[in-house]
Protein backbone atom coordinates (compact mmCIF):
# COMPACT_ATOMS: atom_id res chain seq x y z
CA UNK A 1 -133.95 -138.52 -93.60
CA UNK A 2 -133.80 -136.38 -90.19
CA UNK A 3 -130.95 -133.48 -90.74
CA UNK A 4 -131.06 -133.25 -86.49
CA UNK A 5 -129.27 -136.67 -86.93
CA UNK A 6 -125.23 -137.11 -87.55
CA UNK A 7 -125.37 -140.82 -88.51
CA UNK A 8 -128.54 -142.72 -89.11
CA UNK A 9 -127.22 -146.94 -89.57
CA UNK A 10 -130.75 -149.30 -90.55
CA UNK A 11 -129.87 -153.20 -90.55
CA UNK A 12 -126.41 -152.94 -91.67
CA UNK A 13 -124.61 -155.92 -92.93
CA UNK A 14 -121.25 -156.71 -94.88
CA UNK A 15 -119.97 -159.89 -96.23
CA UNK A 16 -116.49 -160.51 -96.98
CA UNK A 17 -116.68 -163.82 -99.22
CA UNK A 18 -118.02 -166.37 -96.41
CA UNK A 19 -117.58 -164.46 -93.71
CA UNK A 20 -119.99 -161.72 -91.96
CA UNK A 21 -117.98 -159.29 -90.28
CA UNK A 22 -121.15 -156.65 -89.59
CA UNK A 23 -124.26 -158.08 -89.09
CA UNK A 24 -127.70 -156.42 -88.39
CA UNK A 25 -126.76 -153.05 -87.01
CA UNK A 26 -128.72 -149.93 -86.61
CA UNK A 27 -127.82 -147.35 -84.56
CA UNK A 28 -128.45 -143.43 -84.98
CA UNK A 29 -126.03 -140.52 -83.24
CA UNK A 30 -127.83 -137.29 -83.14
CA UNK A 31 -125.89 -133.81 -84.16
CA UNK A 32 -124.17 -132.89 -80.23
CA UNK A 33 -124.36 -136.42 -79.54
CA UNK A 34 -121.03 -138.41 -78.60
CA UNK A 35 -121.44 -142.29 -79.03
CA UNK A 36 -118.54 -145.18 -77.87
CA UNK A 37 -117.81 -148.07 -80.51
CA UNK A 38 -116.59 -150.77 -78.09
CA UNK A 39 -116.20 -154.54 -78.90
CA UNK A 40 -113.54 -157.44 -79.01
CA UNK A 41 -110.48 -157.60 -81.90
CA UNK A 42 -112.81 -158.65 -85.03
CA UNK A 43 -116.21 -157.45 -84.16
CA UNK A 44 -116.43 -155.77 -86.96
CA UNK A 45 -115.56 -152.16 -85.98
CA UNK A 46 -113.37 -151.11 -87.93
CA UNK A 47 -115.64 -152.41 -90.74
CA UNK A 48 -117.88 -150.07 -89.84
CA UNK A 49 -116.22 -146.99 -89.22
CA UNK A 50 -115.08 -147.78 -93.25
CA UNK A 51 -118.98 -148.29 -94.11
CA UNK A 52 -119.40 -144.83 -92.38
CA UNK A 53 -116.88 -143.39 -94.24
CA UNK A 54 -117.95 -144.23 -97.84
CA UNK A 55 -114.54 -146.43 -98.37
CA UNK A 56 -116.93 -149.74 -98.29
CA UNK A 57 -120.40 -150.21 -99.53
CA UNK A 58 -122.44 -152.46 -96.94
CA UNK A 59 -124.16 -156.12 -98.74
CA UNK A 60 -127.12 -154.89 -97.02
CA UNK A 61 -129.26 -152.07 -95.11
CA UNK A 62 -128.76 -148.13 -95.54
CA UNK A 63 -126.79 -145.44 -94.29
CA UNK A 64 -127.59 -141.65 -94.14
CA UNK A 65 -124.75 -139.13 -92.53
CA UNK A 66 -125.81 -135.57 -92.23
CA UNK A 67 -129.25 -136.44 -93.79
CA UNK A 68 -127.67 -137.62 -96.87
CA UNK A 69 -128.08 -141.26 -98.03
CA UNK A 70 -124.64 -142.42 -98.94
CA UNK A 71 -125.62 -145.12 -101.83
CA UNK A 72 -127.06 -141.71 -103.66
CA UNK A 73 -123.54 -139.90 -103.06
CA UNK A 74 -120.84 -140.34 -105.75
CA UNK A 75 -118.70 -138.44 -103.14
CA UNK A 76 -118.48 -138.60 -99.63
CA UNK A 77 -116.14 -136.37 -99.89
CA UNK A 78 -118.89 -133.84 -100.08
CA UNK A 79 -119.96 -134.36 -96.57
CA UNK A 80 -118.42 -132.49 -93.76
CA UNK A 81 -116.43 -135.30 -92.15
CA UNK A 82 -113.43 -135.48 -89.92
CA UNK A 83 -111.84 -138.83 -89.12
CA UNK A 84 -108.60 -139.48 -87.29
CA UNK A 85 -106.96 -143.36 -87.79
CA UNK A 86 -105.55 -145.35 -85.00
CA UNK A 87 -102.40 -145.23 -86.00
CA UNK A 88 -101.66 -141.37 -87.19
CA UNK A 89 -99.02 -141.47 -90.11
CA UNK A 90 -97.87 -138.67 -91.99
CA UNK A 91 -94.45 -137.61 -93.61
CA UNK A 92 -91.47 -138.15 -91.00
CA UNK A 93 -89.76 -135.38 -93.30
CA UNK A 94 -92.23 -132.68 -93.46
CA UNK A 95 -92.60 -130.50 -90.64
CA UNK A 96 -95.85 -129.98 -88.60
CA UNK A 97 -97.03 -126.71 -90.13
CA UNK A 98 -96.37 -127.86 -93.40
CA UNK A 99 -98.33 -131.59 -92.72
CA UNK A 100 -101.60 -129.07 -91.42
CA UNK A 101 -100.72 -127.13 -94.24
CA UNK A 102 -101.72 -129.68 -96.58
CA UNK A 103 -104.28 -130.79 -95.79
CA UNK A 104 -105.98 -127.74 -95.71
CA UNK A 105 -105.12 -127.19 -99.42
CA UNK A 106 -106.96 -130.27 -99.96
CA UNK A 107 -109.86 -129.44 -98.03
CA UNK A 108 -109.92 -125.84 -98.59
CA UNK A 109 -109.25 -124.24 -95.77
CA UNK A 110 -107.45 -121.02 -95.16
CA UNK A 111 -104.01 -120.78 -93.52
CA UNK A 112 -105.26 -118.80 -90.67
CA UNK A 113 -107.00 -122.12 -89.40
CA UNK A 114 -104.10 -123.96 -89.54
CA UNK A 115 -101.83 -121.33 -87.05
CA UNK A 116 -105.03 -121.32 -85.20
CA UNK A 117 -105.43 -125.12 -84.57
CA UNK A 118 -101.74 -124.81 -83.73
CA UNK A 119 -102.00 -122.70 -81.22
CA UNK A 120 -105.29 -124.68 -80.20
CA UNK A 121 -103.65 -127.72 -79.75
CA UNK A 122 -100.17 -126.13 -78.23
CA UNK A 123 -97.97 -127.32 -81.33
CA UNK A 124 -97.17 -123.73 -82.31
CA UNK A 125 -93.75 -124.02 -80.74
CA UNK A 126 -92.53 -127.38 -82.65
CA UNK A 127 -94.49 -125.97 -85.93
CA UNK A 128 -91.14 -125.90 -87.78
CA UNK A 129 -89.60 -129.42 -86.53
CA UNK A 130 -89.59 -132.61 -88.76
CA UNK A 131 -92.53 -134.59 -87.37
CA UNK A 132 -89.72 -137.37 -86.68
CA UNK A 133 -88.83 -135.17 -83.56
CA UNK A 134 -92.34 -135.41 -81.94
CA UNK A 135 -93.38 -137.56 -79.66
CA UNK A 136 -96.22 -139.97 -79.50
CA UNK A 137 -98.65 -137.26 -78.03
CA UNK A 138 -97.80 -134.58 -80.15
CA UNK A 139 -98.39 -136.81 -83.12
CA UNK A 140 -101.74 -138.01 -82.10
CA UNK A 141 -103.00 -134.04 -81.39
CA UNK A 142 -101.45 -133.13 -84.77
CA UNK A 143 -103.70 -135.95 -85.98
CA UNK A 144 -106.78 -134.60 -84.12
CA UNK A 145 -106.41 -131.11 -85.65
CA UNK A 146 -105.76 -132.64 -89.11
CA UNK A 147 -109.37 -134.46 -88.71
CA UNK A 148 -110.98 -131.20 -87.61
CA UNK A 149 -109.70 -128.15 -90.06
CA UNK A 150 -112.89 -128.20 -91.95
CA UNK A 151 -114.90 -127.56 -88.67
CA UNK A 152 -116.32 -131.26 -89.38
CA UNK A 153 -119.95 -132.23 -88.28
CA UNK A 154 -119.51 -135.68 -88.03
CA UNK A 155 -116.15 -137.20 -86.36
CA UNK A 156 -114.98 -140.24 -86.70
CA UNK A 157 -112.20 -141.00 -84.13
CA UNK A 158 -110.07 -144.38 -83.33
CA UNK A 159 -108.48 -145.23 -80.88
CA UNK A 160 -107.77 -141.49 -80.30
CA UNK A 161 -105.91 -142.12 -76.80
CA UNK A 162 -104.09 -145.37 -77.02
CA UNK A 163 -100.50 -144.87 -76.04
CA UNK A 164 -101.38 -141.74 -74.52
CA UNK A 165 -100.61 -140.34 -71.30
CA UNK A 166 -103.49 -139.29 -68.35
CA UNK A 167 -103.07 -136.11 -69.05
CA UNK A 168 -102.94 -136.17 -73.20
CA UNK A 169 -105.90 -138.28 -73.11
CA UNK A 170 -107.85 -135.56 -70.63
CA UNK A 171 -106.87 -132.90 -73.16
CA UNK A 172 -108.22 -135.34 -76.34
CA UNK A 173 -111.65 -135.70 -74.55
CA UNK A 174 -112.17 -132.03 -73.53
CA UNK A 175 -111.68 -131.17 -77.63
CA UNK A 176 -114.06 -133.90 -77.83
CA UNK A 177 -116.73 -132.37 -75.60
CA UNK A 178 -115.90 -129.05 -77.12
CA UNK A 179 -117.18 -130.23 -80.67
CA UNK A 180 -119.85 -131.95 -78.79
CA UNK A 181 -121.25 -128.34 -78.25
CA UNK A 182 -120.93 -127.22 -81.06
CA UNK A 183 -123.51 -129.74 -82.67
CA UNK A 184 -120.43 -132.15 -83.94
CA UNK A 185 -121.56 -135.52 -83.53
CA UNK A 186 -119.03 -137.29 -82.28
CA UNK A 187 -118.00 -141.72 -82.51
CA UNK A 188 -115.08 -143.14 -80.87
CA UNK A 189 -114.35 -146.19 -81.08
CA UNK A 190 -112.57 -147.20 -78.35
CA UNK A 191 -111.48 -150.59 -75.91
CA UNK A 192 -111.07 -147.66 -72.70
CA UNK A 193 -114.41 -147.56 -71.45
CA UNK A 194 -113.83 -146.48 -68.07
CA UNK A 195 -111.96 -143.23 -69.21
CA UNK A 196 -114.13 -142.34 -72.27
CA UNK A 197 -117.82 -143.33 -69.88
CA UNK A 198 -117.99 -139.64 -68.58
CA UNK A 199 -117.57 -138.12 -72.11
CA UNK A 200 -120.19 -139.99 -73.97
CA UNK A 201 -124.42 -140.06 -74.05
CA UNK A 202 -124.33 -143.21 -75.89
CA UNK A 203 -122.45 -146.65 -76.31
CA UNK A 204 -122.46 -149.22 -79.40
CA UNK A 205 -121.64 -152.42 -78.20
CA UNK A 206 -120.47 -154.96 -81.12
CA UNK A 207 -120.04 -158.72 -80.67
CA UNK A 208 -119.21 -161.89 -82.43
């Protein structure tokens, strides 16, 4: 196991019933490293990003993240892991401090991180509106700061700029390349190649 790598994938495969939706993929991201999922609807990335995670176990082949072999972890949990979904859903109710707020209870972080990603991210202003008053873009960087309070070294992102306007999605992939330098390795999985290709040192290409 080589703690310079982020994610270190040998021969993974998973079978749902019948079907294969990952088959035979290996793939390592080093620590600093950004890498692009790309495929078609169904290529099984999704399935992977869950195998990465620790929500699946794969039928076959090994995974380590952050030199630690998952099928020896009883929680991945324990790994310093950030992940933001494609479609960012939180309480319509609660406001935007509180939703950071949260989280950070859960993952043990202190509330000065939280008025700092605020700040970060330019939500300090709507921090005490109902997350039902913000739009599509301030949802999706609320999101992003959510997956990074712990200061994550691996970061799991999907989709991160659908929806999003030029100049949200330039702002997404300079906090990208931020945590890039700062030894984060970094996987998006993405269908926008042509706005992500200047952000990223390597690309995963899934088919079939």
């Amino acid at each position: 196991m080589n703690p310079a790598l982020a994610v270190s994938a040998n021969h993974i495969r998973h079978q749902f019933a019948d079907f294969t939706a990952v088959n035979d993929v290996s793939f390592t991201v080093e620590r600093g490293q950004t890498m692009a999922l790309l495929g078609h609807n169904g290529a099984g990335k999704s399935t992977l990003i869950k195998i990465l995670l620790g929500l699946i176990k794969p039928t076959a082949g090994n995974v380590c993240i952050l030199g630690q072999d998952l099928s020896c972890l009883t929680r991945s949990a324990d790994l310093k892991i950030g992940y933001l979904p494609e479609s960012v859903s939180f309480y319509d109710k609660l406001t935007g401090k509180e939703i950071l707020s949260y989280f950070a209870a859960l993952k043990g972080v202190g509330q000065a991180r939280v008025s700092q990603l605020l700040e970060e991210f330019g939500l300090e202003y709507a921090q005490n509106r109902a997350l039902k008053t913000y739009s599509k873009g301030m949802k999706q960087r609320l999101g992003f700061a959510q997956a990074i309070l712990s200061e994550p070294e691996l970061l799991l992102l999907d989709e991160p700029t659908v929806g999003l306007d030029p100049v949200a999605s330039k702002f997404l992939y300079g906090k990208i390349d931020e945590l890039k330098l700062q030894g984060c390795g970094v996987i998006v999985c993405t269908h926008e190649l042509s706005l992500i290709e200047h952000n990223i040192d390597i690309a995963l290409i899934l088919a079939k």
